[in-house]
Protein backbone atom coordinates (compact mmCIF):
# COMPACT_ATOMS: atom_id res chain seq x y z
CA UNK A 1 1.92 -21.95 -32.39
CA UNK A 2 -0.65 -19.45 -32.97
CA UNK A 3 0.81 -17.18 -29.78
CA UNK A 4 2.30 -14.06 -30.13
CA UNK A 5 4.24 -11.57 -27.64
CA UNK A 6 5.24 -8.39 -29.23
CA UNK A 7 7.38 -5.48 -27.46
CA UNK A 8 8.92 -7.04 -24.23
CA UNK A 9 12.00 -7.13 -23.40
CA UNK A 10 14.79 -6.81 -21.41
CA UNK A 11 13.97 -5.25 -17.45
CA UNK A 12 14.26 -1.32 -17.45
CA UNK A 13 15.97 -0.76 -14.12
CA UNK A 14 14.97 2.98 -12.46
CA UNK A 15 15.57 4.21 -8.89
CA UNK A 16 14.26 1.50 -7.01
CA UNK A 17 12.02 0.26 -9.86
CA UNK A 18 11.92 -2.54 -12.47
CA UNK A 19 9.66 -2.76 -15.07
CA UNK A 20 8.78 -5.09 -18.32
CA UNK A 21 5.80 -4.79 -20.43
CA UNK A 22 4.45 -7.18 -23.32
CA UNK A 23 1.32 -7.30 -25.67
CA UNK A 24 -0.10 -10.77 -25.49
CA UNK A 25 -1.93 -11.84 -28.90
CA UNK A 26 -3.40 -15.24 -30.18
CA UNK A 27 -4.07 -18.39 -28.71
CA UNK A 28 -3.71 -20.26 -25.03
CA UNK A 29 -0.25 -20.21 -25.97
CA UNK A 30 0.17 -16.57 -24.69
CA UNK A 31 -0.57 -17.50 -21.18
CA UNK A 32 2.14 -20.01 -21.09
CA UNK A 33 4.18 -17.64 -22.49
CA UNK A 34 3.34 -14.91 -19.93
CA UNK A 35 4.10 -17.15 -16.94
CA UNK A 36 7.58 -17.93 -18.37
CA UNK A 37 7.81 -14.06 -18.62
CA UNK A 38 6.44 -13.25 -15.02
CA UNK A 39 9.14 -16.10 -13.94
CA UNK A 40 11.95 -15.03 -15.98
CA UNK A 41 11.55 -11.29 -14.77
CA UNK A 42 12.10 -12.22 -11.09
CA UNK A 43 14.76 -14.61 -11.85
CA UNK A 44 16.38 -11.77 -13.63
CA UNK A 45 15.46 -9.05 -10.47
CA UNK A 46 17.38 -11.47 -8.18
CA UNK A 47 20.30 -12.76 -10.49
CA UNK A 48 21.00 -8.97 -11.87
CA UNK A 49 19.91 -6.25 -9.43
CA UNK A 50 20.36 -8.77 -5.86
CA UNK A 51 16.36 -8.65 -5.45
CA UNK A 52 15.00 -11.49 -2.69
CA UNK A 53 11.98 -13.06 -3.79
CA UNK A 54 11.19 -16.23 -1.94
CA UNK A 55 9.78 -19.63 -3.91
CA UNK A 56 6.34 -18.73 -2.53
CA UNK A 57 6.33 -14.73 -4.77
CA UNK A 58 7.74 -16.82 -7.79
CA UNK A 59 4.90 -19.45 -7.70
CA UNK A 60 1.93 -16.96 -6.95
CA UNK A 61 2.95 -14.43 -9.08
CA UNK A 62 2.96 -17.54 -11.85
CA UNK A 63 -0.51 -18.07 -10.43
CA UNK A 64 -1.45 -14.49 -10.64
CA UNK A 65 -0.37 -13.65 -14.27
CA UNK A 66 -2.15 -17.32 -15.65
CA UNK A 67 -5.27 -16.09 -14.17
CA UNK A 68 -5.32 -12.35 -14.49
CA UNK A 69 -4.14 -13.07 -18.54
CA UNK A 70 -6.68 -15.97 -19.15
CA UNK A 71 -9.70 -14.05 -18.08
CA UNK A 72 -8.40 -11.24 -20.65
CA UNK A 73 -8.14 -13.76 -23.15
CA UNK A 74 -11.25 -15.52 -22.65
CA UNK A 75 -13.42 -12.30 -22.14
CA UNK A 76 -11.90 -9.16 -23.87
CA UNK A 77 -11.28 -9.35 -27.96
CA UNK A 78 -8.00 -8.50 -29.14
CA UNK A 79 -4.72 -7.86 -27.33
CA UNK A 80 -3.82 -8.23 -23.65
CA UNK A 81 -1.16 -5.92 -22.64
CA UNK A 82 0.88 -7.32 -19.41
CA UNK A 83 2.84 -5.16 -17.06
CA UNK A 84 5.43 -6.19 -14.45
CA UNK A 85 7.10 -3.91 -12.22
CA UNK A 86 9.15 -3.85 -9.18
CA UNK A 87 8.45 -1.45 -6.80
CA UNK A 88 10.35 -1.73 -4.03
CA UNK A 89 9.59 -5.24 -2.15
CA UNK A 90 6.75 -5.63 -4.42
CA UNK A 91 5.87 -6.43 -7.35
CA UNK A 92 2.78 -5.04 -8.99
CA UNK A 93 0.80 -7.42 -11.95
CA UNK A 94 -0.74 -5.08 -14.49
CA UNK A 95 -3.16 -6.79 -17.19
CA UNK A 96 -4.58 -4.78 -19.57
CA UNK A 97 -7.70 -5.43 -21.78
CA UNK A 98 -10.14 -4.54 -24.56
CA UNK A 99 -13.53 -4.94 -22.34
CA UNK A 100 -14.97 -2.06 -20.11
CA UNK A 101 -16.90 -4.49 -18.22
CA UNK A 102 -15.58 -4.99 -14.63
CA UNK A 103 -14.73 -8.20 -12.83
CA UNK A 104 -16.55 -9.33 -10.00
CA UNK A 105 -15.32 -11.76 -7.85
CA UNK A 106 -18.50 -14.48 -7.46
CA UNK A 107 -19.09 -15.46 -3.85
CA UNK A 108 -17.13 -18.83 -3.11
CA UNK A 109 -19.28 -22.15 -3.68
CA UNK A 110 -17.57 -25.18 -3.51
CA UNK A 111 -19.71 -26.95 -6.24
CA UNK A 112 -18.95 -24.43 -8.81
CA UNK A 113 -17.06 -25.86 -11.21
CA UNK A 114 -14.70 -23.18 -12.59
CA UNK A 115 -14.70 -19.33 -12.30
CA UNK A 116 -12.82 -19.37 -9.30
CA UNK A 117 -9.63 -17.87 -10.73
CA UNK A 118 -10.68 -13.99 -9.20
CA UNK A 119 -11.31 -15.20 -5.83
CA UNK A 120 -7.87 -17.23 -5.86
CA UNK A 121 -6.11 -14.07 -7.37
CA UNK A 122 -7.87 -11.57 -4.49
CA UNK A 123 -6.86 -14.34 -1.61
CA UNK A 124 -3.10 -14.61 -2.62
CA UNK A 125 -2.72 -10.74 -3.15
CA UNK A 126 -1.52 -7.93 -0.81
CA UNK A 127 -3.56 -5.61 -2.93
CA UNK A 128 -6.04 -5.75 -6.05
CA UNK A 129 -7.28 -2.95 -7.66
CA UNK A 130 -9.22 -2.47 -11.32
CA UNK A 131 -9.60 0.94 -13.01
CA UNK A 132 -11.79 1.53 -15.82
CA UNK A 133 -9.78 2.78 -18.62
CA UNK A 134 -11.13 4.76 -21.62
CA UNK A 135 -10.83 1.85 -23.62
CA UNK A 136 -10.88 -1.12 -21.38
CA UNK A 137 -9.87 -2.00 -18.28
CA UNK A 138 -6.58 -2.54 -15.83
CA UNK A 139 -6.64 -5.26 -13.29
CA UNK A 140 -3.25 -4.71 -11.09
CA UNK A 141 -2.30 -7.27 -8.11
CA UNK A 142 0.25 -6.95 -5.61
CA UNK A 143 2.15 -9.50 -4.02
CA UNK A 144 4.96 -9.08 -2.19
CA UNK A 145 8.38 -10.62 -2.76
CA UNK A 146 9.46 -11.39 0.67
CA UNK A 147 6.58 -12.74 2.17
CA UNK A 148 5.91 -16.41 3.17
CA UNK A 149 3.03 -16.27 4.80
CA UNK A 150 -0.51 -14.72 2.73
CA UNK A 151 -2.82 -12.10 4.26
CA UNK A 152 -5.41 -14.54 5.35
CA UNK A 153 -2.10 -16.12 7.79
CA UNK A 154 -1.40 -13.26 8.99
């Protein structure tokens, strides 16, 4: 395994925040490896600080951080930085990257094969946001922990 995940750790608990943070280097690997992160923070939110998240949070935010972190990968040289924090009953999905170029999400087609992982990330999300960094870029996604239902059921 070609994969690397250098500085996370363990969940640094603050007045009604949580927060872990890891630099993703190397191969496809990584975004296994940052889905079993994203899914081991939560687990660790409800087990250790009493958080709810339902089944639906876990799964998209497992969803989120595979496609947020594979576009880095694919697109942006060097390391990806992810960022997951708990801030009150949401969590926030912070990906970090190397390229200044924005994403744009490409209007749906259903013969497009591929490229469909912003538009899924934008639909499952309370809130999406990039900011142009001096180097780079963050992408951040919201989802919230309690909800079962997504915005478009609402």
């Amino acid at each position: 395994m070609n994969s690397l995940i250098k500085g996370g750790g363990r969940m640094a608990p603050q007045r009604g925040r949580m927060e872990t943070a890891v630099a993703l280097e190397g191969d496809s690997y990584c975004i296994a490896e940052a889905r079993h992160l994203a899914a081991g923070f939560l687990t660790e939110a409800q087990a250790e600080h009493g958080l709810p998240v339902t089944a639906r949070a876990m799964d998209l935010t497992q969803l989120v951080v595979s496609e947020l972190v594979t576009n880095a990968m694919k697109y942006a040289p060097g390391p990806v930085l992810l960022d997951l924090r708990i801030v009150g009953g949401t969590l926030e999905v912070s990906v970090w990257d190397s390229d200044p170029v924005l994403p744009i999400a490409r209007a749906a087609d259903p013969g497009r094969v591929g490229q469909h992982g912003l538009e899924i990330v934008m639909a499952v999300c309370e809130g999406f946001e990039v900011q142009r960094e001096p180097v780079g870029k963050h992408i951040t996604a919201r989802i919230a922990l309690l909800s079962d239902l997504g915005p478009a059921a609402r």
